[in-house]
N, C-alpha and C. Protein backbone atom coordinates (compact mmCIF):
# COMPACT_ATOMS: atom_id res chain seq x y z
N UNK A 1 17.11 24.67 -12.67
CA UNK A 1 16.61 23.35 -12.97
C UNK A 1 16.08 23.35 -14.41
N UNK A 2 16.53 22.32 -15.16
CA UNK A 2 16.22 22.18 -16.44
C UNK A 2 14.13 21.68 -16.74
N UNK A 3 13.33 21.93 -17.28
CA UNK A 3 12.57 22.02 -17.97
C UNK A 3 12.13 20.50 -17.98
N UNK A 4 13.26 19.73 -18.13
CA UNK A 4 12.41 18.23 -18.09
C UNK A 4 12.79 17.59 -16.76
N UNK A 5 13.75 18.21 -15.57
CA UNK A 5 13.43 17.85 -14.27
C UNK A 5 12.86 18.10 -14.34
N UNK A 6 12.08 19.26 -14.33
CA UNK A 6 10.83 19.85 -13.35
C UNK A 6 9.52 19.13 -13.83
N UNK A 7 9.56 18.50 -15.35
CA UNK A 7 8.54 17.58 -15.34
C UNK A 7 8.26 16.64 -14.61
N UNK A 8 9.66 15.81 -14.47
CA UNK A 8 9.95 14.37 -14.02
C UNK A 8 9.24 14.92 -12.25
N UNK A 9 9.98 16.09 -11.89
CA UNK A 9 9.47 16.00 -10.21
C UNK A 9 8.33 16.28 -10.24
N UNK A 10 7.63 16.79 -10.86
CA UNK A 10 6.19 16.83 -10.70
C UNK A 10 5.74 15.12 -11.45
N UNK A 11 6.12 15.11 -12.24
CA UNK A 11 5.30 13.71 -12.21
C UNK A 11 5.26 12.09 -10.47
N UNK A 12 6.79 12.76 -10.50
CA UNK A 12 7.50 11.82 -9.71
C UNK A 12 6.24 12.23 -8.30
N UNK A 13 5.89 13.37 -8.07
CA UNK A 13 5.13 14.07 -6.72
C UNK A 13 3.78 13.52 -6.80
N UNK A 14 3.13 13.31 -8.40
CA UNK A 14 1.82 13.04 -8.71
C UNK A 14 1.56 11.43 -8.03
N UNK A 15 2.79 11.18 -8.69
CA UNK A 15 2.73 9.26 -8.32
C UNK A 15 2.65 8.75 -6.99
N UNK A 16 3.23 9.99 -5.99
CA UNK A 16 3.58 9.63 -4.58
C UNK A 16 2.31 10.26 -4.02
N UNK A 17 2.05 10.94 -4.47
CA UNK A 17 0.48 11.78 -3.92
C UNK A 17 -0.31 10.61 -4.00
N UNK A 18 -0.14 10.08 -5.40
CA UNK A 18 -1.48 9.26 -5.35
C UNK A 18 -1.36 8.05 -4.94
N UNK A 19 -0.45 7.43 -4.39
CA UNK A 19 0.00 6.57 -3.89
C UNK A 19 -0.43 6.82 -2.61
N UNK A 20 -0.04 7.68 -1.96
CA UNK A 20 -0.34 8.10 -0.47
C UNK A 20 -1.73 8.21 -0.28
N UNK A 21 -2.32 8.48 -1.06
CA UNK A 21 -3.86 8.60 -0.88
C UNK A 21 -4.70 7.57 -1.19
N UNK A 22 -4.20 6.28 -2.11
CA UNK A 22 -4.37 4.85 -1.89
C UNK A 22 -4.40 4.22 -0.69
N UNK A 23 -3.13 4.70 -0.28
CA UNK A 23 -2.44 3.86 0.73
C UNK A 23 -3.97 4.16 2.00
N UNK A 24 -3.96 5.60 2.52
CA UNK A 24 -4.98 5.57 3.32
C UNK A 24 -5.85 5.32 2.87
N UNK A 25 -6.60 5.68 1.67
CA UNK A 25 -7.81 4.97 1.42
C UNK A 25 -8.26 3.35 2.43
N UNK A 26 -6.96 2.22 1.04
CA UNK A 26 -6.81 1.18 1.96
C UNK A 26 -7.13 0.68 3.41
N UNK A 27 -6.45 1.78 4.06
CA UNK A 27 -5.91 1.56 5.75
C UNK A 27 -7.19 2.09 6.19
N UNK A 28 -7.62 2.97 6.15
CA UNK A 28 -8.41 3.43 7.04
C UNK A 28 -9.76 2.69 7.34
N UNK A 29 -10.24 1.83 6.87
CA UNK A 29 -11.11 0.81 7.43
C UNK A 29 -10.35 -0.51 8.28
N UNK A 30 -9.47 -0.10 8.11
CA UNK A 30 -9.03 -1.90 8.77
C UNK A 30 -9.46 -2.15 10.18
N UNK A 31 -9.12 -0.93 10.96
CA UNK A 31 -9.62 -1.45 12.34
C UNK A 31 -11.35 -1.69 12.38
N UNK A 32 -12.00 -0.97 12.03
CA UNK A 32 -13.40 -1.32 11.73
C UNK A 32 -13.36 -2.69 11.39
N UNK A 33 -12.79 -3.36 10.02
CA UNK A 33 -13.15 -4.21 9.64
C UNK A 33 -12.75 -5.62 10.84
N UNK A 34 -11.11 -5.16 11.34
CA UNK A 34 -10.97 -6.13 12.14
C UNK A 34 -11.79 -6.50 13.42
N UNK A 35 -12.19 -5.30 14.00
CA UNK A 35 -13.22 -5.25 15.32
C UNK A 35 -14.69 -6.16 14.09
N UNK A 36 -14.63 -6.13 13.68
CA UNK A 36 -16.20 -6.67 13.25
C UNK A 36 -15.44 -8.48 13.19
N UNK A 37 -14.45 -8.49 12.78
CA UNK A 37 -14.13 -10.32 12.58
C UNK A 37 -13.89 -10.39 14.17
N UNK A 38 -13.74 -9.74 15.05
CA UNK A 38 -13.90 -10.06 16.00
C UNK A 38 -12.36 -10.02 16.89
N UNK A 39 -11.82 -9.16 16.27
CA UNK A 39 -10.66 -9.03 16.94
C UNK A 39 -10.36 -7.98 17.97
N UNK A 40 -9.38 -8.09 18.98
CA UNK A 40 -9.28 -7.29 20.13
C UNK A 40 -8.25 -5.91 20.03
N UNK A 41 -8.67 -4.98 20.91
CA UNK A 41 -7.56 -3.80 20.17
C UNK A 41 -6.32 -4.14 20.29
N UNK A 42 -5.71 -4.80 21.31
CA UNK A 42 -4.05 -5.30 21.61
C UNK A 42 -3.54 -6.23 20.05
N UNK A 43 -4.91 -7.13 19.66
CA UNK A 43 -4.58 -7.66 18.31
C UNK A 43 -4.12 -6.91 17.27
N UNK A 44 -5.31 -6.12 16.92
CA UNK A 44 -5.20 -5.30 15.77
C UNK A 44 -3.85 -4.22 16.16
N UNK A 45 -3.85 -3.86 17.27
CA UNK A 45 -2.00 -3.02 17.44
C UNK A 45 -1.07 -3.79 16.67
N UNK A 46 -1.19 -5.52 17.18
CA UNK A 46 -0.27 -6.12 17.07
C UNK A 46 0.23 -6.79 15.05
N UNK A 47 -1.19 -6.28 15.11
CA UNK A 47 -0.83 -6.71 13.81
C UNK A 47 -0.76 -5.61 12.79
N UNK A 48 -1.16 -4.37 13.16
CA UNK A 48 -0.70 -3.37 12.45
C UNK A 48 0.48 -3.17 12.67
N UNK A 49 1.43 -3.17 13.61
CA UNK A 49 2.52 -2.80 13.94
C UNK A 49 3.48 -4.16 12.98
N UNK A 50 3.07 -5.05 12.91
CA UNK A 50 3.44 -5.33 12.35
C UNK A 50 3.89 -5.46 11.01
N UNK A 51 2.76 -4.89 10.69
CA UNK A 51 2.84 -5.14 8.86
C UNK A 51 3.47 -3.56 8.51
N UNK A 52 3.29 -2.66 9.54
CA UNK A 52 4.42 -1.74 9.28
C UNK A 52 5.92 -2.07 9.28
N UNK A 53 5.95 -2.87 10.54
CA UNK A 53 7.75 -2.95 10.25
C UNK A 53 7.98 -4.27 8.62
N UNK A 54 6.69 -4.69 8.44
CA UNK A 54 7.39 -5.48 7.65
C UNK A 54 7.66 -4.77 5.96
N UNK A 55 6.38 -3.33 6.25
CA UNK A 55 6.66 -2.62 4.85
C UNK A 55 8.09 -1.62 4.90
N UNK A 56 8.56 -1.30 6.08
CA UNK A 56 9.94 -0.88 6.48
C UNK A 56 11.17 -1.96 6.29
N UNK A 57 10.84 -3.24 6.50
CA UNK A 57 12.26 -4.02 6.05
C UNK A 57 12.05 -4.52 4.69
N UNK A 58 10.87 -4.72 3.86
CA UNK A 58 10.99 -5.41 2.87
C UNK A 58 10.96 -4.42 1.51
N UNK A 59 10.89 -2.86 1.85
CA UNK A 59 10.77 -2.10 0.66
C UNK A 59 12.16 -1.72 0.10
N UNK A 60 13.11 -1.76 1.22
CA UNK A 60 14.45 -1.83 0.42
C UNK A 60 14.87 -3.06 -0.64
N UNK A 61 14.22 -4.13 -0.18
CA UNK A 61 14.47 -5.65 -0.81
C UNK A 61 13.99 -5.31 -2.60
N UNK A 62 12.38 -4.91 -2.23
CA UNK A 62 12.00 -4.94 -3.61
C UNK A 62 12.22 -3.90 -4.61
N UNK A 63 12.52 -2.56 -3.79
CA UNK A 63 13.02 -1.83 -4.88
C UNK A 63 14.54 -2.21 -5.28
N UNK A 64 15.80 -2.93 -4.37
CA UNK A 64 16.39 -3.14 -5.05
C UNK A 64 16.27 -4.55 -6.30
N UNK A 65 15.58 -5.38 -6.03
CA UNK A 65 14.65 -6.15 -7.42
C UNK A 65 14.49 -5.37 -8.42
N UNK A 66 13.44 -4.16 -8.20
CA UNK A 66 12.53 -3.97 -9.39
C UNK A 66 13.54 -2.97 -10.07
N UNK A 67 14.74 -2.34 -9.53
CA UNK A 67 15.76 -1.74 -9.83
C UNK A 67 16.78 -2.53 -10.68
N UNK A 68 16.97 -3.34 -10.88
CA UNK A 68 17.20 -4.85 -11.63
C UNK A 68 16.39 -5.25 -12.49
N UNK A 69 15.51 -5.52 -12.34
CA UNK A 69 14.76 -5.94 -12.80
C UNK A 69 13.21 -5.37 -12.94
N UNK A 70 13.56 -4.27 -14.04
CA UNK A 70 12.42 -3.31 -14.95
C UNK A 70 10.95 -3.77 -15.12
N UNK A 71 11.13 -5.58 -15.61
CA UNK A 71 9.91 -5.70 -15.91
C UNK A 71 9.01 -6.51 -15.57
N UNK A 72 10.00 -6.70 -14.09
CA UNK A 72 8.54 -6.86 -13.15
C UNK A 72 7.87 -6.06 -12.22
N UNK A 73 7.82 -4.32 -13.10
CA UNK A 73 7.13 -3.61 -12.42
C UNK A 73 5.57 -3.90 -12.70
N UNK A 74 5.15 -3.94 -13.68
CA UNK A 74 4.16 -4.35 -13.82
C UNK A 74 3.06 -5.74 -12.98
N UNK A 75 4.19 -6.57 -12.45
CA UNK A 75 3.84 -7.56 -11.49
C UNK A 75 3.34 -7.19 -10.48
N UNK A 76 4.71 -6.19 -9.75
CA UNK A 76 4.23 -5.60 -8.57
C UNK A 76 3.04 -4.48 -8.67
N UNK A 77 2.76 -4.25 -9.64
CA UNK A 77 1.65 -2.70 -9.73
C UNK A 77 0.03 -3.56 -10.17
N UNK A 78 0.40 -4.70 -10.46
CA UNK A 78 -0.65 -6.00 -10.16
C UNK A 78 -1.15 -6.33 -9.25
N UNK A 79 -0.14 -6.59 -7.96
CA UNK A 79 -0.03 -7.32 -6.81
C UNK A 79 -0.55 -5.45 -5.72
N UNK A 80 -0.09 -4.85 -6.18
CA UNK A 80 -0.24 -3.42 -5.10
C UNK A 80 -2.39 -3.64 -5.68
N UNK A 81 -3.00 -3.62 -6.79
CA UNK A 81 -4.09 -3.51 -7.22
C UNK A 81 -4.77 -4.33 -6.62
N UNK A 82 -4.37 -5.43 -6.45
CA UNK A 82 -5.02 -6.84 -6.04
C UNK A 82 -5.52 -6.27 -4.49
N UNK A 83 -4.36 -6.32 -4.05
CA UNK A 83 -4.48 -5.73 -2.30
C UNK A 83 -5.79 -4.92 -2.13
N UNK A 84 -5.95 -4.28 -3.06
CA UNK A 84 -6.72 -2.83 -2.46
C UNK A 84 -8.30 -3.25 -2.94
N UNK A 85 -8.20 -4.03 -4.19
CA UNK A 85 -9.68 -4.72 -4.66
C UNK A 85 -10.14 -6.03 -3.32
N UNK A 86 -8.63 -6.75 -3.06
CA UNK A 86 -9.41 -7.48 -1.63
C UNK A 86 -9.81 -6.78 -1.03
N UNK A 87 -9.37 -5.86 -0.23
CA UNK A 87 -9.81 -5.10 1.02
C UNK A 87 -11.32 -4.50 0.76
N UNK A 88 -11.22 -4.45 -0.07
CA UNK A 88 -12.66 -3.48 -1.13
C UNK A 88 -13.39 -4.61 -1.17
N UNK A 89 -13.35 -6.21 -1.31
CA UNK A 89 -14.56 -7.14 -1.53
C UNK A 89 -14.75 -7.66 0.16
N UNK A 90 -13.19 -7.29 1.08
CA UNK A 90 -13.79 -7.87 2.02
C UNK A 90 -14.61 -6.97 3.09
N UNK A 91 -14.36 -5.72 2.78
CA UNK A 91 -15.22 -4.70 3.43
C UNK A 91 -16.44 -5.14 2.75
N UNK A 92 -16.84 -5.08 1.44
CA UNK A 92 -18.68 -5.52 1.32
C UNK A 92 -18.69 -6.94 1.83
N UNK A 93 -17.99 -7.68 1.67
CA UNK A 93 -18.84 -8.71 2.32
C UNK A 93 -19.02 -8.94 3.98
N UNK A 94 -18.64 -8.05 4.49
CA UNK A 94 -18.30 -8.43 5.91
C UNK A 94 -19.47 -7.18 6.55
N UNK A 95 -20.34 -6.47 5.00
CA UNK A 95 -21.29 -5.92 5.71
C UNK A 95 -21.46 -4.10 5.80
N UNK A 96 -20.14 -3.98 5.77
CA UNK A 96 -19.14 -2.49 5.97
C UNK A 96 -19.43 -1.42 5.49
C-alpha cells in the first residue's frame, strides 16, 4: 500500500470513529428524554425503529446527491450539527 493510501485510510477511520461516537453521543439520551415527554416504551420502539429504517433507505439517496453534487457537503455537515445542538438544547430544557 502506497504512503498516501494509508493516509487517506486513516483519515477516512478518524472521520468514521468520530462520527460513530457523535452518533451515540446523540442517541443515547433519547429514551430518557422521550419517557420524560411522556412517552410509552412500545412508542419510543416505534419510533426508534423507525428512524433507523429511515437512516437505512435514505443514506443511499444522499450520498448518491452529495456524490454529484460536492458542494452541498457543507449543507449536509450543517444540517448533521444542527441535529445534535437540538438534541443538546432539548435535553436542558426538558430538565435532563
Amino acid at each position: 500500500m502506497k504512503k498516501e493510501e494509508t493516509g487517506l485510510n486513516l483519515r477516512f477511520g478518524i472521520i468514521c470513529s468520530l462520527y460513530w461516537i457523535l452518533w451515540v453521543a446523540s442517541t443515547v439520551f433519547l429514551v430518557p428524554i422521550l419517557r420524560q415527554k411522556g412517552m410509552g416504551d412500545g412508542q419510543i420502539g416505534f419510533l426508534l425503529s423507525v428512524r433507523s429504517l429511515a437512516a437505512i433507505g435514505f443514506s443511499p439517496v444522499i450520498a448518491s446527491f452529495l456524490d454529484r453534487h460536492s458542494f452541498c457537503f457543507l449543507i449536509y455537515y450543517f444540517a448533521s450539527n444542527c441535529r445534535i445542538i437540538r438534541l443538546m438544547i432539548a435535553a436542558d430544557s426538558s430538565g435532563v
